[in-house]
Protein backbone atom coordinates (compact mmCIF):
# COMPACT_ATOMS: atom_id res chain seq x y z
CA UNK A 1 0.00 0.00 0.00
CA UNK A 2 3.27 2.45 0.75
CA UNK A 3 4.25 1.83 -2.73
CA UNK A 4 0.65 2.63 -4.27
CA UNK A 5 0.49 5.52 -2.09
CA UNK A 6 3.93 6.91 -3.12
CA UNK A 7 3.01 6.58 -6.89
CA UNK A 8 -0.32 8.39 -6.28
CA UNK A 9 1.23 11.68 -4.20
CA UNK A 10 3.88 11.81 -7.06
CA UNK A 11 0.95 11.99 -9.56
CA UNK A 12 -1.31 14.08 -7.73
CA UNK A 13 1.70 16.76 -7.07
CA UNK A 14 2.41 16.75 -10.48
CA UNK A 15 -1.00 17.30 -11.40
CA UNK A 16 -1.91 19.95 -8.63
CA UNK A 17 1.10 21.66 -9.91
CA UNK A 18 -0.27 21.69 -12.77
CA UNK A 19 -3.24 23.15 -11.84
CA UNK A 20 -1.87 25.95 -9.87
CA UNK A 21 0.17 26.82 -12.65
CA UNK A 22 -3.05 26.85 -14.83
CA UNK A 23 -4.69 28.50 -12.53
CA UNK A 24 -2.34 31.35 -11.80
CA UNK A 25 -1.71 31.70 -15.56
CA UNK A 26 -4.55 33.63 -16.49
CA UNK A 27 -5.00 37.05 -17.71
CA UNK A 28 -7.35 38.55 -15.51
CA UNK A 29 -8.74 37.91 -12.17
CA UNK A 30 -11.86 39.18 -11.30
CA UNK A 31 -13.18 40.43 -8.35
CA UNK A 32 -16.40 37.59 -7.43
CA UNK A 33 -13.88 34.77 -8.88
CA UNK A 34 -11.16 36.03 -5.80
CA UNK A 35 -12.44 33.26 -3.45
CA UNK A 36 -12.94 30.56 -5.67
CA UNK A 37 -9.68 31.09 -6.75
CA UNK A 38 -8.02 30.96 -3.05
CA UNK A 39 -9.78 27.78 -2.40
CA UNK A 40 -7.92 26.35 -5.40
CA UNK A 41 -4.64 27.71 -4.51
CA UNK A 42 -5.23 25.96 -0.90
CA UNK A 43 -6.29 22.74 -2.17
CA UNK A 44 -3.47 22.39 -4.69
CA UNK A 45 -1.07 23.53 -2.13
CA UNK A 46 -2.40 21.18 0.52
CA UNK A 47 -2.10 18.58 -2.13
CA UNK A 48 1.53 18.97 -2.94
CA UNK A 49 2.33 19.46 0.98
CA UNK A 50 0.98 16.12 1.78
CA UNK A 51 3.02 14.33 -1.35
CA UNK A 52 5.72 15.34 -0.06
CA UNK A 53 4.90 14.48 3.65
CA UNK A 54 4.16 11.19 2.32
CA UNK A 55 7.53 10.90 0.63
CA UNK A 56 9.44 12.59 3.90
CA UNK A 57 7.27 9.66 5.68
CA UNK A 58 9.08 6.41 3.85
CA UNK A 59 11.90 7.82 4.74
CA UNK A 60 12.10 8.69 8.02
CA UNK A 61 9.57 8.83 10.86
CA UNK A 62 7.23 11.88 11.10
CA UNK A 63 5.30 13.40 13.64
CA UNK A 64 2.75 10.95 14.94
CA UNK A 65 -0.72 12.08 14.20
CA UNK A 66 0.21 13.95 10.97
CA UNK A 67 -0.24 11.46 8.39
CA UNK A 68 -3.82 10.16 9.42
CA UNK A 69 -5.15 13.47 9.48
CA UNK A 70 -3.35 14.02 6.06
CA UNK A 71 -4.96 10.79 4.65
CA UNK A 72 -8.22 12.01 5.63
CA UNK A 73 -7.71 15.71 4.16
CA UNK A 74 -6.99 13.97 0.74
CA UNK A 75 -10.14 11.66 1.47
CA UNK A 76 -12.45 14.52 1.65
CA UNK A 77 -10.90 16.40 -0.73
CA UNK A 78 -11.28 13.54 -3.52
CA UNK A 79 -14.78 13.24 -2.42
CA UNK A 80 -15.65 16.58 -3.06
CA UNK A 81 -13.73 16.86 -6.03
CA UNK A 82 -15.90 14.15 -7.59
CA UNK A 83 -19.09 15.23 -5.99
CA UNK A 84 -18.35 18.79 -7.91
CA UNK A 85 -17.21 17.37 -10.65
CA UNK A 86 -20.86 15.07 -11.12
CA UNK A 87 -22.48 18.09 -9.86
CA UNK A 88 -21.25 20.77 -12.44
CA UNK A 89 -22.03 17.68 -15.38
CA UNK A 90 -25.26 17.40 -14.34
CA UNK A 91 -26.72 20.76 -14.00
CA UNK A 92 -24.18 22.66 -16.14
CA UNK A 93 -23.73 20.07 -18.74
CA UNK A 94 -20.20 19.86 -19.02
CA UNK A 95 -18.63 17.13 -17.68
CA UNK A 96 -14.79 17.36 -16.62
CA UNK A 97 -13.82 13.84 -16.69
CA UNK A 98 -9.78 14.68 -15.85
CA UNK A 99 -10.99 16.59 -12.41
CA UNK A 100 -13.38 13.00 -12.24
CA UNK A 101 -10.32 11.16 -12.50
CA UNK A 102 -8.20 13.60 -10.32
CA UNK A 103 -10.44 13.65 -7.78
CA UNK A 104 -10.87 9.86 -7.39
CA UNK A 105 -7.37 9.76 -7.96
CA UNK A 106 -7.11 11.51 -4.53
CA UNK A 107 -9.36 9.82 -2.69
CA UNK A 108 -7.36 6.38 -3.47
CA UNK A 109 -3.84 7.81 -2.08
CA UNK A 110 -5.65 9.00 0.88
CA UNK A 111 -7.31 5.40 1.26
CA UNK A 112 -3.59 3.64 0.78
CA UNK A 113 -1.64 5.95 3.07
CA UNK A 114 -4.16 5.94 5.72
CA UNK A 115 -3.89 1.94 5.23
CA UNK A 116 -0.34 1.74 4.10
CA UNK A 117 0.99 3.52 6.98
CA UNK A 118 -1.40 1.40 9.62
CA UNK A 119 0.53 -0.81 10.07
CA UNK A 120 3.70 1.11 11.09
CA UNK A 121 3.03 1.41 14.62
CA UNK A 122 5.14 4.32 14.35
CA UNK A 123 3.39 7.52 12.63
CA UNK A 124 0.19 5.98 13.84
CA UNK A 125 0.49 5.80 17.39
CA UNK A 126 -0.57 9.51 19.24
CA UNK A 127 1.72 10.07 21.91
């Protein structure tokens, strides 16, 4: 499940990357799109931050506590990436099938590290 949930952060950083740099790209920003486009910024950078925790985390131990919570940030995340994504195809009509893919994408690497890492008594155990 480590191994899964290494793969996964590397694609999802890559990818949140590449959204932020999308994202931060355009021309123009206007003034109702200001929050929409802070919640973005924090999710991507949330995203990377825990790829790389989960890298730092095969490596060495981390501070108990952080990865579960971590796991379950991505979790929710990739839910409600896909329940957005479903929601803006159904009334909108126009279905993003790579922010479908992204999102379950998430929600998987949560699922492994929160399993993978289960078993290492280690960055599990709150002290």
């Amino acid at each position: 499940m480590k191994t899964i949930s290494l793969f996964l952060a590397l694609i999802n950083s890559i990818v949140a990357g590449l959204l932020l740099a999308f994202t931060l790209s355009t021309t123009g920003i206007r003034a109702n799109e200001i929050l929409w486009l802070a919640a973005k910024i924090i999710a991507g950078a949330s995203v990377i931050f825990i790829g790389m925790l989960t890298w730092v985390a095969c490596a060495r131990t981390v501070a108990p506590g952080i990865l579960p919570i971590a796991g379950l940030c991505l979790v929710i995340l990739g839910t409600a990436t896909l329940v957005w994504t479903f929601q803006r195809g159904l009334f909108i009509g126009h279905m993003e099938y790579s922010m479908a893919f992204f999102g379950g994408s998430l929600l998987l690497q949560g699922l492994t590290s929160l399993l993978g890492f289960a078993s290492d008594s280690r960055s599990m155990a709150a002290s």
